[in-house]
Protein backbone atom coordinates (compact mmCIF):
# COMPACT_ATOMS: atom_id res chain seq x y z
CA UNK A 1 0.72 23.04 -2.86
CA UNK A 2 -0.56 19.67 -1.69
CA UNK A 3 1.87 17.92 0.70
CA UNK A 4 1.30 14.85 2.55
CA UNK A 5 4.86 13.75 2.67
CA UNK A 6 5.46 13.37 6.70
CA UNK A 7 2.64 11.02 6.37
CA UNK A 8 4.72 8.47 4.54
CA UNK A 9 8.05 8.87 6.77
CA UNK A 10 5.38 8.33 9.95
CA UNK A 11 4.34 4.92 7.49
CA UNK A 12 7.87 4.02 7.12
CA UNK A 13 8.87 4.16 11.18
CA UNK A 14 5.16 2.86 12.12
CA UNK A 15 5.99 -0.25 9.49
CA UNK A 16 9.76 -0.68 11.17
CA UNK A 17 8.63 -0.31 14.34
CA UNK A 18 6.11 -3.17 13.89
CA UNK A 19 8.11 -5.62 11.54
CA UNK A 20 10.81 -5.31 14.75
CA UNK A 21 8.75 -5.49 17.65
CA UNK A 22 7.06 -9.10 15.67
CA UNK A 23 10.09 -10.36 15.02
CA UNK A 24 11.85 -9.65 18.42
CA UNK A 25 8.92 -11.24 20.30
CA UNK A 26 7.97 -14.18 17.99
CA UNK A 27 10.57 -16.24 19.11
CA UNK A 28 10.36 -15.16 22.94
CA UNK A 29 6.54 -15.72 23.13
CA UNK A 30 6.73 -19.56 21.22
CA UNK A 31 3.84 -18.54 19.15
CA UNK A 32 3.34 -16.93 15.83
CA UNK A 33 2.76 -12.77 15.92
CA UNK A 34 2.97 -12.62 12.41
CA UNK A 35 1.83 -14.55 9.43
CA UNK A 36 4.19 -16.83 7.23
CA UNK A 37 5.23 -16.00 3.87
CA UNK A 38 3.05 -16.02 0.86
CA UNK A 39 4.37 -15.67 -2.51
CA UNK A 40 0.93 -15.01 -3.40
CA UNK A 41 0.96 -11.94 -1.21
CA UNK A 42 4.43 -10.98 -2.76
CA UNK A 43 2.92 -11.51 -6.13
CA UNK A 44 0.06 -9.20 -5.30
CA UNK A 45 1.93 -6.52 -4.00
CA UNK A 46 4.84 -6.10 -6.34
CA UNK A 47 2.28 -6.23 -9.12
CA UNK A 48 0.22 -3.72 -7.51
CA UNK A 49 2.58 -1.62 -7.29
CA UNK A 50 3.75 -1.71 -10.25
CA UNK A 51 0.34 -0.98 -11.67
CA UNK A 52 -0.56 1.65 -9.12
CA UNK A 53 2.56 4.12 -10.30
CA UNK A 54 1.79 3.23 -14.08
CA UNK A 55 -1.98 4.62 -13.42
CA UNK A 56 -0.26 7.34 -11.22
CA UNK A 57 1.94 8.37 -14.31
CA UNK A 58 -1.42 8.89 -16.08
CA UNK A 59 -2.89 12.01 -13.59
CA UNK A 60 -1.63 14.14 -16.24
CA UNK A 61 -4.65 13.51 -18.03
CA UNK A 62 -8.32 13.85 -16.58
CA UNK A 63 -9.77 10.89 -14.53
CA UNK A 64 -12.55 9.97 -17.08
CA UNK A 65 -9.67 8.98 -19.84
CA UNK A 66 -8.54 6.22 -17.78
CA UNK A 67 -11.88 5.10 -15.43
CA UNK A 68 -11.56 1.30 -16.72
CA UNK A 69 -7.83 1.54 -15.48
CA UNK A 70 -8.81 3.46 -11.98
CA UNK A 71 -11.93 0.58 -11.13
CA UNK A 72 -9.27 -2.27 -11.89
CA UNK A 73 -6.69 -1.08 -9.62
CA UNK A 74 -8.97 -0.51 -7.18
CA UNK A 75 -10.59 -3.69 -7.08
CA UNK A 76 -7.38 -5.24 -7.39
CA UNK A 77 -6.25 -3.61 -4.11
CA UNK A 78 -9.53 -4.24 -2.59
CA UNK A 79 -8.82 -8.26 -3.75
CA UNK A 80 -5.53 -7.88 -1.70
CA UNK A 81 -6.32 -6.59 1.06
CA UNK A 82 -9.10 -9.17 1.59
CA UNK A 83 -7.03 -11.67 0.73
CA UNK A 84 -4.74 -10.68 3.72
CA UNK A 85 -7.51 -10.37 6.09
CA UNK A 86 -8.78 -13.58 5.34
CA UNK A 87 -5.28 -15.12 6.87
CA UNK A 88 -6.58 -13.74 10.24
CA UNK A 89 -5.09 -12.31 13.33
CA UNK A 90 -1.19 -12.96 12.77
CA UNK A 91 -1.28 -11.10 9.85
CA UNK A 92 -2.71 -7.78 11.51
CA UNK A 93 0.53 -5.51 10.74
CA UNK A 94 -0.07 -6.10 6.63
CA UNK A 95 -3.61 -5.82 6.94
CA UNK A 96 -3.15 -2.82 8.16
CA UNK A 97 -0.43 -1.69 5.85
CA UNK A 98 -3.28 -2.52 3.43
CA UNK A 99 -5.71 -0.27 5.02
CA UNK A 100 -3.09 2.86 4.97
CA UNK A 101 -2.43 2.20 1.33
CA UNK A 102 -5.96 2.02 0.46
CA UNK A 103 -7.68 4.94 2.68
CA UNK A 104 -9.49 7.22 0.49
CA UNK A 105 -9.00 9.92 3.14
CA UNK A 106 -5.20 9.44 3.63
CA UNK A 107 -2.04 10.49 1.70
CA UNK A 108 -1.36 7.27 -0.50
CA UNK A 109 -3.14 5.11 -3.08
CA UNK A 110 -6.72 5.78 -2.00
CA UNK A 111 -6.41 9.19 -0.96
CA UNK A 112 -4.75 10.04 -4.42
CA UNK A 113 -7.96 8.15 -6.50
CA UNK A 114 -10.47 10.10 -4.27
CA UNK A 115 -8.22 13.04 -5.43
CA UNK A 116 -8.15 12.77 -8.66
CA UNK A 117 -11.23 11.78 -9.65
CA UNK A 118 -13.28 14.04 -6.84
CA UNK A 119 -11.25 17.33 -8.90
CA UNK A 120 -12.12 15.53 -12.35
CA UNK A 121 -8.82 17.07 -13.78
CA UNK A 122 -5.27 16.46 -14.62
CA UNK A 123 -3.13 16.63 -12.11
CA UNK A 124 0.25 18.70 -11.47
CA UNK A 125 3.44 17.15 -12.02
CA UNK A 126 4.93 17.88 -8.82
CA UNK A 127 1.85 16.53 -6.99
CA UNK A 128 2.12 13.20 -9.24
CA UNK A 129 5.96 13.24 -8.44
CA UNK A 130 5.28 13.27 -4.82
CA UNK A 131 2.46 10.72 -4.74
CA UNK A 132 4.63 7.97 -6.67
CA UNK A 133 7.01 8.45 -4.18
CA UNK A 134 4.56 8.18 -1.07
CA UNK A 135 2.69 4.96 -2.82
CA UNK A 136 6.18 3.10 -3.68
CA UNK A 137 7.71 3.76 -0.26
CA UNK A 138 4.34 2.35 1.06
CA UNK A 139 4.61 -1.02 -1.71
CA UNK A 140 7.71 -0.95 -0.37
CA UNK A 141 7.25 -1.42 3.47
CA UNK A 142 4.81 -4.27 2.47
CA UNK A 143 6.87 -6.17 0.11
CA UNK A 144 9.42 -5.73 2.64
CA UNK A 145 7.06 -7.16 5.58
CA UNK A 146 6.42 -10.03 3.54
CA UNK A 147 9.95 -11.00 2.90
CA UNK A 148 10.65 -10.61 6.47
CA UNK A 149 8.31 -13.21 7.07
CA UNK A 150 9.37 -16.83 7.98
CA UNK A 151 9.42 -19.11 4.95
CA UNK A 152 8.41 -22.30 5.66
């Protein structure tokens, strides 16, 4: 059985861990450690996410039924992570939330597409169970990092 599950609790305390120690020392050091809020980076990852478990939904059927799908959620989390590295060094912690999600050798988003479309075949429904849970608990953490974020 594939399992990747710790990886996404280690995700979950890593993101905490960060989001705490910013917001702890941001006020302590006078400068900014983390970016402001975006609604455009809210926008982009609630909609991601909502798209990313819709096309994970679909691993029931073989990759090649749903390639136009796969290449536009993939440049569309390609988009947003550039768009968050373009803010620059204050908004490390969701760039790198953004890399985790999108790592084609790790346990989430990326890791699943290699997955799937490396086997060419459906997928089981226990493994698609656990990977929508993985992916949203990662969406999660970076919606959550981005509310967290001073509005100005």
């Amino acid at each position: 059985m594939y399992r990747r599950r710790p990886e996404a609790t280690c995700l979950k305390r890593f993101s905490q861990m960060l989001i705490l120690v910013a917001l702890i020392l941001s006020p302590v050091a006078g400068c900014a450690l983390i970016s402001h809020y975006d609604a455009t980076s809210y926008q982009h990852a609630t909609d991601l996410k909502a798209q990313s478990l819709l096309l994970i939904a679909k691993a029931t059927d073989p990759p090649g039924m749903h390639a136009a799908e796969i290449a536009a959620v993939q440049l569309k989390l390609l988009q947003a992570y550039e768009y968050e590295r373009g803010k620059g060094k204050p908004n490390l912690i969701t760039v790198q939330q953004w890399e985790l999600l999108n790592n084609p050798d790790g346990a989430l988003m990326g890791g699943f597409l290699k997955k799937w479309q490396t086997e060419n075949a459906a997928q089981s429904p226990a493994f698609i169970k656990g990977v929508s849970t993985n992916v949203s608990a990662a969406f999660d953490e970076i919606i959550k990092l981005e509310r967290a974020k001073v509005k100005d």
